[in-house]
C-alpha atoms as a PDB file:
ATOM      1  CA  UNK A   1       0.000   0.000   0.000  1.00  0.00           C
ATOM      2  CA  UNK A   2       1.983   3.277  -0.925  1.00  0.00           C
ATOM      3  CA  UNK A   3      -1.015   6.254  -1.384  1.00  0.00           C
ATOM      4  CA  UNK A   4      -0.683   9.620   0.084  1.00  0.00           C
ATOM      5  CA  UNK A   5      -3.028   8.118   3.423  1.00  0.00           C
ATOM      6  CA  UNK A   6      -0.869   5.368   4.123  1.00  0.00           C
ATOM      7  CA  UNK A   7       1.987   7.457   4.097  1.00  0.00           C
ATOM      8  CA  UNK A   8       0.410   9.775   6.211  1.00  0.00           C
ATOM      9  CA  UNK A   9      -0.290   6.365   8.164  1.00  0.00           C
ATOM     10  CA  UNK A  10       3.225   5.107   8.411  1.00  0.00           C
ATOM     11  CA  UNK A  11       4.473   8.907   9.608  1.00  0.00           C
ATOM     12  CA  UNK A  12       2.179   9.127  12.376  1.00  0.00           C
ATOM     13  CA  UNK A  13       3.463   5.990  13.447  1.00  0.00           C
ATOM     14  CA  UNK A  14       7.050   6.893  12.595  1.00  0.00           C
ATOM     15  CA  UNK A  15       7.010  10.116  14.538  1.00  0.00           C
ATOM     16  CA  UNK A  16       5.332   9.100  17.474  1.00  0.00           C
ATOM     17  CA  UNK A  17       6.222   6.602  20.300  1.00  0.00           C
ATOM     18  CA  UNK A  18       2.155   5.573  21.013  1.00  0.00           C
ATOM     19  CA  UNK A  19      -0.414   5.770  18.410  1.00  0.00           C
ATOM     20  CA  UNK A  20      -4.367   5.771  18.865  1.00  0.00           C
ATOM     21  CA  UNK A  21      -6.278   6.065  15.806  1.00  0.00           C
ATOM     22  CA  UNK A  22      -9.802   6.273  16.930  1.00  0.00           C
ATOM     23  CA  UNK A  23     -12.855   8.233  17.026  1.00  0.00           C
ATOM     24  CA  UNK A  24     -13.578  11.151  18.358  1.00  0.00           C
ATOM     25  CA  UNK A  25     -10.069  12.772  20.191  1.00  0.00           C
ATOM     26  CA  UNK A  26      -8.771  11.641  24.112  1.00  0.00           C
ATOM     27  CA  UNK A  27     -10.568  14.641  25.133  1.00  0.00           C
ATOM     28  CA  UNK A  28     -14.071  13.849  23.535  1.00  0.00           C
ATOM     29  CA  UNK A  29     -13.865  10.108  21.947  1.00  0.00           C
ATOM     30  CA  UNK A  30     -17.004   9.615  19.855  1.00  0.00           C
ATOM     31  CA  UNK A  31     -17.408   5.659  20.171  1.00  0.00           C
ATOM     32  CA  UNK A  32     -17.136   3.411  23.558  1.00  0.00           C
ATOM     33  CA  UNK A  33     -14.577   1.587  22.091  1.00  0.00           C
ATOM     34  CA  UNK A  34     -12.219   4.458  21.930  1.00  0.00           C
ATOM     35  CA  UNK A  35     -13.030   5.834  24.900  1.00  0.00           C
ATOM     36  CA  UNK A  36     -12.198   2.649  26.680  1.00  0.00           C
ATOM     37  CA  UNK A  37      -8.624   2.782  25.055  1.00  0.00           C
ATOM     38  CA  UNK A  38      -8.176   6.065  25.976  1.00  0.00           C
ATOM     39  CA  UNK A  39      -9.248   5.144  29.610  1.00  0.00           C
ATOM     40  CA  UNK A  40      -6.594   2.676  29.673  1.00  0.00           C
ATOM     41  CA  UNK A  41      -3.726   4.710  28.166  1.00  0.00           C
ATOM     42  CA  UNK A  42      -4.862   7.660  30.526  1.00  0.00           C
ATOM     43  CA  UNK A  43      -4.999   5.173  33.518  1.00  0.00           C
ATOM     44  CA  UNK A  44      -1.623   4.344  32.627  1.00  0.00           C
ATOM     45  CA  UNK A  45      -0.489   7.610  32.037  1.00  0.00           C
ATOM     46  CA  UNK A  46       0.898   6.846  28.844  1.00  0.00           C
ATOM     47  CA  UNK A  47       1.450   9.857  26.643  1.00  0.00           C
ATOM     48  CA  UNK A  48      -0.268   9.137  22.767  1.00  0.00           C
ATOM     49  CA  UNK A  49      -1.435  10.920  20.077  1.00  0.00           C
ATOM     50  CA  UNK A  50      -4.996  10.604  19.345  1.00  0.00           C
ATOM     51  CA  UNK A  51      -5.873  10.495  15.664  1.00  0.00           C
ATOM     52  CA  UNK A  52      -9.505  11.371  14.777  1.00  0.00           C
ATOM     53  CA  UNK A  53     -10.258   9.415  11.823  1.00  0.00           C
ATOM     54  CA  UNK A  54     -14.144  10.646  11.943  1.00  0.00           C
ATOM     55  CA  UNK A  55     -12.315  14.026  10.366  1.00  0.00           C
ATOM     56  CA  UNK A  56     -11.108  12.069   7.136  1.00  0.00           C
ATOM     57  CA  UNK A  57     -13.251   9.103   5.466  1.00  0.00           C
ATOM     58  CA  UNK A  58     -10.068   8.295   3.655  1.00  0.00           C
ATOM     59  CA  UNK A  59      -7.823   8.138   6.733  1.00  0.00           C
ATOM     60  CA  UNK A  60     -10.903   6.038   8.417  1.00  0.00           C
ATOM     61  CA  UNK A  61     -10.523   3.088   5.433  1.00  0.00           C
ATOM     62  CA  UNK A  62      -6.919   3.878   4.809  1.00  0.00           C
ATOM     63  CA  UNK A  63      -5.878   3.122   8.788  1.00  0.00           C
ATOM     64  CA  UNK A  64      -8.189  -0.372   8.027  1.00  0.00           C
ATOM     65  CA  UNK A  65      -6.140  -1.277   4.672  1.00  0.00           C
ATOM     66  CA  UNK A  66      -2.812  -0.236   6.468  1.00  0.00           C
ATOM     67  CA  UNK A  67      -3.435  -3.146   9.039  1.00  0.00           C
ATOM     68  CA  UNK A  68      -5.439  -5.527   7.729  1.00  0.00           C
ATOM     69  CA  UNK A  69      -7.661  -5.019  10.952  1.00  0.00           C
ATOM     70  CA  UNK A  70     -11.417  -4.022  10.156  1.00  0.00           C
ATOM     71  CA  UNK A  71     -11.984  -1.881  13.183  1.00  0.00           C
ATOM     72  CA  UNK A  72     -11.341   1.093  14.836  1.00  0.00           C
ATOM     73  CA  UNK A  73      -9.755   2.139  17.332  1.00  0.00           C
ATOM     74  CA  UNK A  74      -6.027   0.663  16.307  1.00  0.00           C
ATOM     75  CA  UNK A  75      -3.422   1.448  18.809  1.00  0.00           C
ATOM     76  CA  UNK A  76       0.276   1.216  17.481  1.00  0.00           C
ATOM     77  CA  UNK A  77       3.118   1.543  19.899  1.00  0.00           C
ATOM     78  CA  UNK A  78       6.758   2.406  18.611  1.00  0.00           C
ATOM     79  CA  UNK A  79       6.095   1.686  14.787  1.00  0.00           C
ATOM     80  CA  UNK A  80       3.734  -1.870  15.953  1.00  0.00           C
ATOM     81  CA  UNK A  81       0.303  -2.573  15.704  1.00  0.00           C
ATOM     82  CA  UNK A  82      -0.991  -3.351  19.057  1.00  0.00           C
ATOM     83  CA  UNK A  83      -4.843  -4.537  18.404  1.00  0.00           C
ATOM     84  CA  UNK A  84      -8.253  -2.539  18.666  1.00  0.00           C
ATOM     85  CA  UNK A  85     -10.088  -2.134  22.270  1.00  0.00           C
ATOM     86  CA  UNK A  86     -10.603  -5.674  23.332  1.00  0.00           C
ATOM     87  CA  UNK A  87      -7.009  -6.727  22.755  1.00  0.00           C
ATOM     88  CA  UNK A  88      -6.052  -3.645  24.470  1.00  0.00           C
ATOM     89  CA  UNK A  89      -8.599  -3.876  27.100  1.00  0.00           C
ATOM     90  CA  UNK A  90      -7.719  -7.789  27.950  1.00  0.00           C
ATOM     91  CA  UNK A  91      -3.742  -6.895  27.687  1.00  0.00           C
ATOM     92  CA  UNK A  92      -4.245  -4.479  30.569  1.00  0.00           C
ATOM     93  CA  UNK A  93      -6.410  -6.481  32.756  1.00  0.00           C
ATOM     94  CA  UNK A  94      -4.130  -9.231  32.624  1.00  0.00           C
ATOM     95  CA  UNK A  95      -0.832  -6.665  32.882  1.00  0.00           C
ATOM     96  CA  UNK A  96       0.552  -7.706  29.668  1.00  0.00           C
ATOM     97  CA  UNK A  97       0.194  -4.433  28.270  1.00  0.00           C
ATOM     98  CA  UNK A  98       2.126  -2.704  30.938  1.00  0.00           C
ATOM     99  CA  UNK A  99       4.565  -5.133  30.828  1.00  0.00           C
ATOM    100  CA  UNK A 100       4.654  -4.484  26.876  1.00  0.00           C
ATOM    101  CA  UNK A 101       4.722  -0.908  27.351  1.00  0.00           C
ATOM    102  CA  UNK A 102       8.180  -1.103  29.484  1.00  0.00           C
ATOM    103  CA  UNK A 103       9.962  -3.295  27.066  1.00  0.00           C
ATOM    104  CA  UNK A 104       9.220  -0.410  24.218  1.00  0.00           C
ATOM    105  CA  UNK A 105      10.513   2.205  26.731  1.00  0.00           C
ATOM    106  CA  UNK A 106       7.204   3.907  27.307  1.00  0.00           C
ATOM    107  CA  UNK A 107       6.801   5.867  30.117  1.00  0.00           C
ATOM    108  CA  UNK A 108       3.865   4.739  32.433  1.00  0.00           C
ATOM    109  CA  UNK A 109       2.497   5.957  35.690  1.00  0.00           C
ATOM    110  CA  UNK A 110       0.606   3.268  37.226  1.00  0.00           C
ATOM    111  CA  UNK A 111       2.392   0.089  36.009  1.00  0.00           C
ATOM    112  CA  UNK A 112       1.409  -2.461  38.244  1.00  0.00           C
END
């Protein structure tokens, strides 16, 4: 895939240690999906960049196509593709993602 969205995509990703593509922004997320990612990063206190895709119908396919997953939100950390909110969601209740999140170097707050 080499359009002008993916390589939006891939410079987001580049540029940026944590990743959220979702819907809505951290401060107002427009789905519960995305709001419970954000609830987790923010828990965590991990710093992100919140993408709203809702703003751009071509970034909203385009971040699907990129990774071959068919929902949003899609959280990347340091250049990988992490999973949507229920991957998320069952990485942190089980402390994997924390434990993730410290072998990329990411900062977090209330690593258990």
């Amino acid at each position: 895939m080499n359009t002008p969205v993916a390589e939006r995509i891939q410079q987001d990703i580049k540029e940026n240690d944590v990743v959220l593509f979702m819907k809505g922004t951290p401060v107002f997320p427009q789905c519960g999906f995305s709001a419970a990612v954000v609830q987790v990063l923010s828990h965590l206190g991990v710093r992100f960049k919140g993408i709203n895709v809702l703003e751009d119908p071509g970034l909203r396919q385009g971040i699907k196509d990129f990774s071959s997953w068919p929902t949003v939100p899609q959280l990347y950390v340091k250049g990988e593709f992490v999973g949507g909110c229920d991957i998320v969601r069952e990485m942190f209740q089980s402390g994997e993602l924390q434990q993730f999140l410290q072998d990329k170097g990411i900062d977090t707050q209330n690593a258990a």
